[in-house]
PDB file of N, CA and C in Angstrom:
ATOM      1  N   UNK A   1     -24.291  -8.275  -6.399  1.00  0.00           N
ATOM      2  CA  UNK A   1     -23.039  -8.231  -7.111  1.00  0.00           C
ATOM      3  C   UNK A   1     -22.650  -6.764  -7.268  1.00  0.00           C
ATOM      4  N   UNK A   2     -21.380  -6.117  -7.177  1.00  0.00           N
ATOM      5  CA  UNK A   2     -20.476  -4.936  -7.077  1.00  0.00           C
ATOM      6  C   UNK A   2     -20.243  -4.862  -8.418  1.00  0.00           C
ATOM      7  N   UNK A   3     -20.183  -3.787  -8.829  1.00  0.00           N
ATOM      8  CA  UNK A   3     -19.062  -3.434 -10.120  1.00  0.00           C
ATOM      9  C   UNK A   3     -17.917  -2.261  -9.405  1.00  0.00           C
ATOM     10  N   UNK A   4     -17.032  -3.221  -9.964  1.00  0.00           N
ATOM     11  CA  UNK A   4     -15.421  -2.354  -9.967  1.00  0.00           C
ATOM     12  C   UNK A   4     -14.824  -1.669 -11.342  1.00  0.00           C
ATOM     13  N   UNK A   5     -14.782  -0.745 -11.565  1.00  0.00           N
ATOM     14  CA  UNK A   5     -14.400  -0.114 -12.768  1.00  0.00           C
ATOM     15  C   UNK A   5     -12.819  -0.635 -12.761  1.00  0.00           C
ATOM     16  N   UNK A   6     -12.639  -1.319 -14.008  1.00  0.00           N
ATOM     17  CA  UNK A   6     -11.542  -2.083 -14.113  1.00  0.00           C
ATOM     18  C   UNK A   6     -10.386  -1.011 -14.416  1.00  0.00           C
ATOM     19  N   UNK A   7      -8.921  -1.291 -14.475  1.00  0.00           N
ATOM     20  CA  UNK A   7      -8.033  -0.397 -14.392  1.00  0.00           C
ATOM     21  C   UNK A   7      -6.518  -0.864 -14.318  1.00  0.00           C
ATOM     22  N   UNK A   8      -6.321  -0.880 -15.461  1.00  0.00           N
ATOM     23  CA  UNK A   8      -4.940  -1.590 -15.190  1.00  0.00           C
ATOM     24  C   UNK A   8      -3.904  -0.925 -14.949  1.00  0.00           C
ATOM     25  N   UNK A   9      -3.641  -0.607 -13.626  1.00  0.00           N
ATOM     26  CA  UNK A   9      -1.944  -0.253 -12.843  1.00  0.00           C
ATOM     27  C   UNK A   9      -1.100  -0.806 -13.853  1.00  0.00           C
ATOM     28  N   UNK A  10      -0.161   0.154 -14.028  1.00  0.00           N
ATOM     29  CA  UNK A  10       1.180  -0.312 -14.611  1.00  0.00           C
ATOM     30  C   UNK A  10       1.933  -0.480 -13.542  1.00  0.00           C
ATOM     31  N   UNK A  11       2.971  -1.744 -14.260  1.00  0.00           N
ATOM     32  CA  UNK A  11       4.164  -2.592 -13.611  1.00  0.00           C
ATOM     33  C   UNK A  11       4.821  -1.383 -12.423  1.00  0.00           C
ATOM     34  N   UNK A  12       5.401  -0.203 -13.124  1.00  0.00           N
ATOM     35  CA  UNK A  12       6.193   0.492 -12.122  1.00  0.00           C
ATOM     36  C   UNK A  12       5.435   0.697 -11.063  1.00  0.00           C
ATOM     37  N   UNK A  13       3.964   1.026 -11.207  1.00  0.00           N
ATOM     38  CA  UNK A  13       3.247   1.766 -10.508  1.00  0.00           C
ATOM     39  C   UNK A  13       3.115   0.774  -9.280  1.00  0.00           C
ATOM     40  N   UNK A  14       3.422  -0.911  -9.537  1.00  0.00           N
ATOM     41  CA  UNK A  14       2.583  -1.963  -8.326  1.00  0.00           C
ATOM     42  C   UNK A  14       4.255  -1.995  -7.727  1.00  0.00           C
ATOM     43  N   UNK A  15       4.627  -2.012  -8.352  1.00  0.00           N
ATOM     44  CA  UNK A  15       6.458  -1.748  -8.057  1.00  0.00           C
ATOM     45  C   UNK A  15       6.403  -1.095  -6.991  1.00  0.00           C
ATOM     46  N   UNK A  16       6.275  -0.156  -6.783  1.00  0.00           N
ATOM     47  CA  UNK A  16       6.386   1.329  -6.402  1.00  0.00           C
ATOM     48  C   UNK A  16       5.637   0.873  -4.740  1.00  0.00           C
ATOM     49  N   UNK A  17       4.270   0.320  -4.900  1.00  0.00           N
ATOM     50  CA  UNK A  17       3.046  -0.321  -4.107  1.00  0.00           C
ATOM     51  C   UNK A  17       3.755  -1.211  -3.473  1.00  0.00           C
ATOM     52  N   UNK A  18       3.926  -2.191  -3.218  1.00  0.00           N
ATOM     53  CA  UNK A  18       4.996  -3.239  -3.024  1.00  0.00           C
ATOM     54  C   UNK A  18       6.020  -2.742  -2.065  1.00  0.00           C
ATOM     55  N   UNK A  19       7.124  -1.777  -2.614  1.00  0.00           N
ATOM     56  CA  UNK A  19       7.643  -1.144  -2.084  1.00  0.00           C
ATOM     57  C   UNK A  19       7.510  -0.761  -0.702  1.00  0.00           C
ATOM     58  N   UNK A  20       6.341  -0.294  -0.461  1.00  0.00           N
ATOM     59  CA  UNK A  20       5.769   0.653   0.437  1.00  0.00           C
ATOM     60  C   UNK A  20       5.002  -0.293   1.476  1.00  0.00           C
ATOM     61  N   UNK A  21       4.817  -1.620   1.119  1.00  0.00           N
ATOM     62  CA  UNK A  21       3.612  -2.346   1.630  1.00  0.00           C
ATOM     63  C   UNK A  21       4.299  -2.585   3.142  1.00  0.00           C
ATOM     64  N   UNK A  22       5.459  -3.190   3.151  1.00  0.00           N
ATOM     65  CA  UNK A  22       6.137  -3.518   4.539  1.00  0.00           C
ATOM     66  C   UNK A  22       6.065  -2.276   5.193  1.00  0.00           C
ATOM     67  N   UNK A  23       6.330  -0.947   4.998  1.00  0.00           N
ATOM     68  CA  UNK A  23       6.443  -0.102   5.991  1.00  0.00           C
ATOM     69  C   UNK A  23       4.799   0.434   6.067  1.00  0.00           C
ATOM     70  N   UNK A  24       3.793   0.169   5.053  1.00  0.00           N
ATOM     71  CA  UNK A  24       2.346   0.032   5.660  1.00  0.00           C
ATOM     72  C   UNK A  24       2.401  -0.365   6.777  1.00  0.00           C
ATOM     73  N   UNK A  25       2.678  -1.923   6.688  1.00  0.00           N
ATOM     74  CA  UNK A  25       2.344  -2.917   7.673  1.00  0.00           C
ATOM     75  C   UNK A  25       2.783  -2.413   9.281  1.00  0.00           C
ATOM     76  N   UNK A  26       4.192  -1.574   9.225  1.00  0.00           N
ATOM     77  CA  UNK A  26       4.612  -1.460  10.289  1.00  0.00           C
ATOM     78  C   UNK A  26       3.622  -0.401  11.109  1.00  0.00           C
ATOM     79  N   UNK A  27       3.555   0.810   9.930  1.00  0.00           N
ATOM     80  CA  UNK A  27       2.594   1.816  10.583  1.00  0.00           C
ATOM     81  C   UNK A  27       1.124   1.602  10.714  1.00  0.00           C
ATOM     82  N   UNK A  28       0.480   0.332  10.474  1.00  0.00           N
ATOM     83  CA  UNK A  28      -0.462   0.052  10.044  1.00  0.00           C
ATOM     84  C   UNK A  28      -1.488   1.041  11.457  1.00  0.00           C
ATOM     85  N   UNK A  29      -2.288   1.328  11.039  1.00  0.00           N
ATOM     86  CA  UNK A  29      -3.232   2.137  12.442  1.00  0.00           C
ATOM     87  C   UNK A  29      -4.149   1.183  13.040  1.00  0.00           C
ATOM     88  N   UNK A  30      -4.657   0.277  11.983  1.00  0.00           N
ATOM     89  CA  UNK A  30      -5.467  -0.902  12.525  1.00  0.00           C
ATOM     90  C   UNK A  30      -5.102  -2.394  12.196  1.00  0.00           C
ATOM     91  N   UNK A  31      -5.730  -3.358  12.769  1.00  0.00           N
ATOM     92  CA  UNK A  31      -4.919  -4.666  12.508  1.00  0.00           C
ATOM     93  C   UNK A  31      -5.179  -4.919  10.836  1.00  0.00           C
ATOM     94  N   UNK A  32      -6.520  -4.870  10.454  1.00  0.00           N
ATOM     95  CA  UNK A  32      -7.099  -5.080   9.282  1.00  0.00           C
ATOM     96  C   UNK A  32      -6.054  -4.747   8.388  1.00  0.00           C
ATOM     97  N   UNK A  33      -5.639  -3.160   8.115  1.00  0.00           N
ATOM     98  CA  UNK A  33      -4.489  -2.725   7.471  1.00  0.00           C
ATOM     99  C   UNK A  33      -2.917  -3.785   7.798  1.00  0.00           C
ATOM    100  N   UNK A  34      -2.578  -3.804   9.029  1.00  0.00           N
ATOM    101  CA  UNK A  34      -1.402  -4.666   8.575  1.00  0.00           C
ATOM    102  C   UNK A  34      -1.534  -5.884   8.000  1.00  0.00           C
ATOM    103  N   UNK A  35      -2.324  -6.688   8.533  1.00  0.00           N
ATOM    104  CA  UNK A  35      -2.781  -8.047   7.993  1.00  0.00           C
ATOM    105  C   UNK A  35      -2.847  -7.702   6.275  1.00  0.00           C
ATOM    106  N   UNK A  36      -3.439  -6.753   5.808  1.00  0.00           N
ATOM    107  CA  UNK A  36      -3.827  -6.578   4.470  1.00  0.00           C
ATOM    108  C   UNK A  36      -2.361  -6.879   3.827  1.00  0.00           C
ATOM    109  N   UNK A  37      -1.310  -5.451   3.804  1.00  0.00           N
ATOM    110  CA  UNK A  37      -0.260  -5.132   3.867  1.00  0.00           C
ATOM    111  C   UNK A  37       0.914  -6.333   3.930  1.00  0.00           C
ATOM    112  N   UNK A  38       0.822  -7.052   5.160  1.00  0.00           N
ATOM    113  CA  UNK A  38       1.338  -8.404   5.014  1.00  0.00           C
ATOM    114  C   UNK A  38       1.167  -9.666   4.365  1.00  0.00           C
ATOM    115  N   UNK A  39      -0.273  -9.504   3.841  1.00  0.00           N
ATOM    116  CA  UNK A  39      -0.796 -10.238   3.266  1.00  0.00           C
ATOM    117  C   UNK A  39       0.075  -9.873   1.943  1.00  0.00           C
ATOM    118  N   UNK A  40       0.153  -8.927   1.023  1.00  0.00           N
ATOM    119  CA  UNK A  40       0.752  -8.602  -0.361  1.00  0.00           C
ATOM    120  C   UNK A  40       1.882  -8.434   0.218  1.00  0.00           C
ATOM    121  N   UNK A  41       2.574  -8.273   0.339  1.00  0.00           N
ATOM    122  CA  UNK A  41       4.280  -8.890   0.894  1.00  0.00           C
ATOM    123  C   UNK A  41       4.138 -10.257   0.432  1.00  0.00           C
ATOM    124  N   UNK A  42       3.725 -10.913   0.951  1.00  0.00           N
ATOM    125  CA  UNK A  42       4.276 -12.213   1.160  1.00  0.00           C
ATOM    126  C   UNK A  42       3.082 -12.928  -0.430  1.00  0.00           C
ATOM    127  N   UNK A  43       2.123 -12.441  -0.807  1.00  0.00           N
ATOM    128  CA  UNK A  43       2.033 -12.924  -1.738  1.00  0.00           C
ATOM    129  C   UNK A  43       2.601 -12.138  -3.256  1.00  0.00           C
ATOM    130  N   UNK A  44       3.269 -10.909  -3.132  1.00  0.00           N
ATOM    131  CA  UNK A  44       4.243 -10.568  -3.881  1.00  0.00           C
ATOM    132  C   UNK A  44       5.692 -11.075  -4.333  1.00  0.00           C
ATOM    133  N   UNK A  45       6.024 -12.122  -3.735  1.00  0.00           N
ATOM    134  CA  UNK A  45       6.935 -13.097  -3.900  1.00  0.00           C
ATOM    135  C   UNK A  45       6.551 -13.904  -4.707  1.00  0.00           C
ATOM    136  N   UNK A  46       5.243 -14.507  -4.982  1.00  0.00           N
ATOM    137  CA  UNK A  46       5.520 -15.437  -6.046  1.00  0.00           C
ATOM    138  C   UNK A  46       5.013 -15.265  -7.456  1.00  0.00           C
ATOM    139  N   UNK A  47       6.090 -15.930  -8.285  1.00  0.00           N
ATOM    140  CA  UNK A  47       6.345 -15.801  -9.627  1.00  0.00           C
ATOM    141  C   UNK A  47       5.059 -14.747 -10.617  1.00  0.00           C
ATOM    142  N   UNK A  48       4.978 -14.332 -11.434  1.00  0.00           N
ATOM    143  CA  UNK A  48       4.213 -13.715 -12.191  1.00  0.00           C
ATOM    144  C   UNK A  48       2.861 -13.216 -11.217  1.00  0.00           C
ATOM    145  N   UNK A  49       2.734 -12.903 -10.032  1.00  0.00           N
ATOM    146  CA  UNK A  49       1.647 -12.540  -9.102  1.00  0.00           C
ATOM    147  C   UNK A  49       1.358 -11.092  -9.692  1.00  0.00           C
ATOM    148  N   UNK A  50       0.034 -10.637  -9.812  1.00  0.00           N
ATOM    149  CA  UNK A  50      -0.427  -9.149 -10.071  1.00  0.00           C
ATOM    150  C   UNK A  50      -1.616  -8.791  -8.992  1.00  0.00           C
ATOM    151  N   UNK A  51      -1.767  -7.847  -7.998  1.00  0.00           N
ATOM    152  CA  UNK A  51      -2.286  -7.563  -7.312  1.00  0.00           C
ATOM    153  C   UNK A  51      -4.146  -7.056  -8.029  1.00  0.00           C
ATOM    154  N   UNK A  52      -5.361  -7.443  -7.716  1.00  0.00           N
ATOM    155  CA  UNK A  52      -6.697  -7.476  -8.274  1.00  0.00           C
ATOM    156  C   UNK A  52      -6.665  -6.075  -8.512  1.00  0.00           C
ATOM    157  N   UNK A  53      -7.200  -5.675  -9.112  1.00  0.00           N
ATOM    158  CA  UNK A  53      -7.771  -4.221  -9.340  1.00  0.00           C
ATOM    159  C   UNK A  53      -7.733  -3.506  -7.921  1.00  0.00           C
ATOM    160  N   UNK A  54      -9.411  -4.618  -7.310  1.00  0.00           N
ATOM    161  CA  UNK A  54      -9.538  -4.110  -5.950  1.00  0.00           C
ATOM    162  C   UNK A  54      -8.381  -3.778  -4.923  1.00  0.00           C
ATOM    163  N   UNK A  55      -7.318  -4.810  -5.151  1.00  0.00           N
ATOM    164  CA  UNK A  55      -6.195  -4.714  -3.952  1.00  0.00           C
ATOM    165  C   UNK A  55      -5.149  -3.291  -4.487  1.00  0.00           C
ATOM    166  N   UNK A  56      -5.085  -3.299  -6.116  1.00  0.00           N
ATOM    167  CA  UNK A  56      -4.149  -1.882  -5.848  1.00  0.00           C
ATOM    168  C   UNK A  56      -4.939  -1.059  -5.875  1.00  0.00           C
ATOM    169  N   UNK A  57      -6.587  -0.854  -5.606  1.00  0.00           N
ATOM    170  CA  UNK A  57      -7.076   0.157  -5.269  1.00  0.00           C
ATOM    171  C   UNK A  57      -6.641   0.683  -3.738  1.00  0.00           C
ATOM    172  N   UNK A  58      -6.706  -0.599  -2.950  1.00  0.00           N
ATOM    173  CA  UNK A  58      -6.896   0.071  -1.710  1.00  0.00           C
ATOM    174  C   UNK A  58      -5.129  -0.330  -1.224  1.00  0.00           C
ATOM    175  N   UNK A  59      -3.643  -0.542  -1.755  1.00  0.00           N
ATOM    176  CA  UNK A  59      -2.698  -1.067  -1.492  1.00  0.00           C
ATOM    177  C   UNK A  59      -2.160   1.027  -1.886  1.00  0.00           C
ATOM    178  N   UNK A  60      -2.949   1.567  -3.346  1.00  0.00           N
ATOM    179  CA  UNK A  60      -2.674   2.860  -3.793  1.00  0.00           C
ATOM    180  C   UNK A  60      -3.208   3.623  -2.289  1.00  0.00           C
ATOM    181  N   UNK A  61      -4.164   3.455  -1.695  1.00  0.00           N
ATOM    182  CA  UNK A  61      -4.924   4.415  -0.777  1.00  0.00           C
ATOM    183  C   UNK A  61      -3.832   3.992   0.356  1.00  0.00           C
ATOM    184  N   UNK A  62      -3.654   3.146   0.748  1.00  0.00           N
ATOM    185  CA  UNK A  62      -3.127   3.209   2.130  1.00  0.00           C
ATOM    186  C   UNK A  62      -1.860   3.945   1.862  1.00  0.00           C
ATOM    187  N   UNK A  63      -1.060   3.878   0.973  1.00  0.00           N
ATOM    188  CA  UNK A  63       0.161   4.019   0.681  1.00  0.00           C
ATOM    189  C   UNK A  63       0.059   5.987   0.665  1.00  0.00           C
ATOM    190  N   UNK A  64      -1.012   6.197   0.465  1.00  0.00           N
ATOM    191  CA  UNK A  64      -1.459   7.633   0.221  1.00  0.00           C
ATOM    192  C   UNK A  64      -1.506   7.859   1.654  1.00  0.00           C
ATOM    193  N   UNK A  65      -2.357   7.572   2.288  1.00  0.00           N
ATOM    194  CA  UNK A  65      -2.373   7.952   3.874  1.00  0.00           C
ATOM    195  C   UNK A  65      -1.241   8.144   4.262  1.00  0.00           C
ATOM    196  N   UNK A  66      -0.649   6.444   4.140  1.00  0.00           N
ATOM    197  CA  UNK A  66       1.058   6.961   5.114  1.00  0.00           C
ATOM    198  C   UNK A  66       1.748   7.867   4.752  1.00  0.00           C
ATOM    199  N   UNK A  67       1.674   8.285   3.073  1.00  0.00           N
ATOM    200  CA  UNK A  67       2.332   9.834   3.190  1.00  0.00           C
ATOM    201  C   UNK A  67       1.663  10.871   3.676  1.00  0.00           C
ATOM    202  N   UNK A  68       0.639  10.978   3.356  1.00  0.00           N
ATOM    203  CA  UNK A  68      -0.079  11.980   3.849  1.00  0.00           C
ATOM    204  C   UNK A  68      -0.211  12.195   5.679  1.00  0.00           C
ATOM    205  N   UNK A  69      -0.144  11.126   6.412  1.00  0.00           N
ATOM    206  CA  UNK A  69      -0.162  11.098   8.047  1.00  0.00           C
ATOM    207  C   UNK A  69       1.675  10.834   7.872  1.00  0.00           C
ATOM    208  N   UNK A  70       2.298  10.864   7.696  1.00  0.00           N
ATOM    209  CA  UNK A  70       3.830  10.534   8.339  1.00  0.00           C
ATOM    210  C   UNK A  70       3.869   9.601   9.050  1.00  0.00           C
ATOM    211  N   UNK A  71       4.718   9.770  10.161  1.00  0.00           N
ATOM    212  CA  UNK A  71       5.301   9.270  11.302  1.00  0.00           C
ATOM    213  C   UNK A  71       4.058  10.467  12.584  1.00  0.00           C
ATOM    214  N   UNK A  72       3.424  11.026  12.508  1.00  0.00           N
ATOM    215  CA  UNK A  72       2.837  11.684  13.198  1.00  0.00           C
ATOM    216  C   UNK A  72       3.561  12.240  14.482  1.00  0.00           C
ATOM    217  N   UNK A  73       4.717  13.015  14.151  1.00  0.00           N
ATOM    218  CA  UNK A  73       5.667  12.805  15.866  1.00  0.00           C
ATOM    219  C   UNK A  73       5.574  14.444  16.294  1.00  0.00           C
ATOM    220  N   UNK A  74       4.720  14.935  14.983  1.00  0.00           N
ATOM    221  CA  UNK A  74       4.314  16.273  15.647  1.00  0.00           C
ATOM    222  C   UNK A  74       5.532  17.597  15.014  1.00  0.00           C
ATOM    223  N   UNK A  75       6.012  18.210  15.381  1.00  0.00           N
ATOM    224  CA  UNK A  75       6.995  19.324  15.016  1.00  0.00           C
ATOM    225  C   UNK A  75       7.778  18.344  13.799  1.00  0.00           C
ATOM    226  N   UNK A  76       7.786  19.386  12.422  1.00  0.00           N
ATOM    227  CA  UNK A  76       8.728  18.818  11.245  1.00  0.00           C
ATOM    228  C   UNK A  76      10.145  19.390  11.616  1.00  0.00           C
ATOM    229  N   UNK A  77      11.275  18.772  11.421  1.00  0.00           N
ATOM    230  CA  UNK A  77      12.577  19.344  11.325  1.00  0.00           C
ATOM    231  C   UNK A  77      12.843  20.044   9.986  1.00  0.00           C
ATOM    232  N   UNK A  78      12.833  21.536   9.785  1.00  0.00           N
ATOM    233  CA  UNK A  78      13.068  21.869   8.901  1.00  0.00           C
ATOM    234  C   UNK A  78      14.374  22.211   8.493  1.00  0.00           C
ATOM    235  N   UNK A  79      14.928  22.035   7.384  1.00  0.00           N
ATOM    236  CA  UNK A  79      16.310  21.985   6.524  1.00  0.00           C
ATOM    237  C   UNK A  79      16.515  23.135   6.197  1.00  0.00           C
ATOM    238  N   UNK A  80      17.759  24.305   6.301  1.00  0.00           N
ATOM    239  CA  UNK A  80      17.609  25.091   6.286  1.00  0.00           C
ATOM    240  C   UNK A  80      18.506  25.235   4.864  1.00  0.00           C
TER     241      UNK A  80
END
């Protein structure tokens, strides 16, 4: 048996998660990740649903990567 140090995400914060989950899915790097990603999409639709501890642990991490890796297309366009 695991222990997960419990942690309750606030509303905006899974908001925010959610948000982000479809364009996870698109950039997903491996299948595991989109499947995940698609998986909370589609169970974020129903009524009073709150994502486990575990899932906005790792729904917060991926969402971190994709900012952190971009679109990876190499040269940034900078705004002058």
């Amino acid at each position: 048996m695991s222990y997960h140090k419990r942690f309750d995400t606030s509303s905006d914060e899974i908001e925010r998660l959610i948000y982000y989950m479809p364009t996870v899915a698109e950039r997903a790097r491996g299948e595991w990740a989109h499947r995940f990603a698609t998986s909370i999409v589609k169970q974020s639709k129903r009524p009073n649903w709150r994502p486990s501890p575990k899932q906005s642990s790792m729904m917060s991490r991926l969402v971190a990567e994709m900012f952190a890796h971009g679109k990876e297309e190499g040269d940034c366009n900078v705004i002058e």
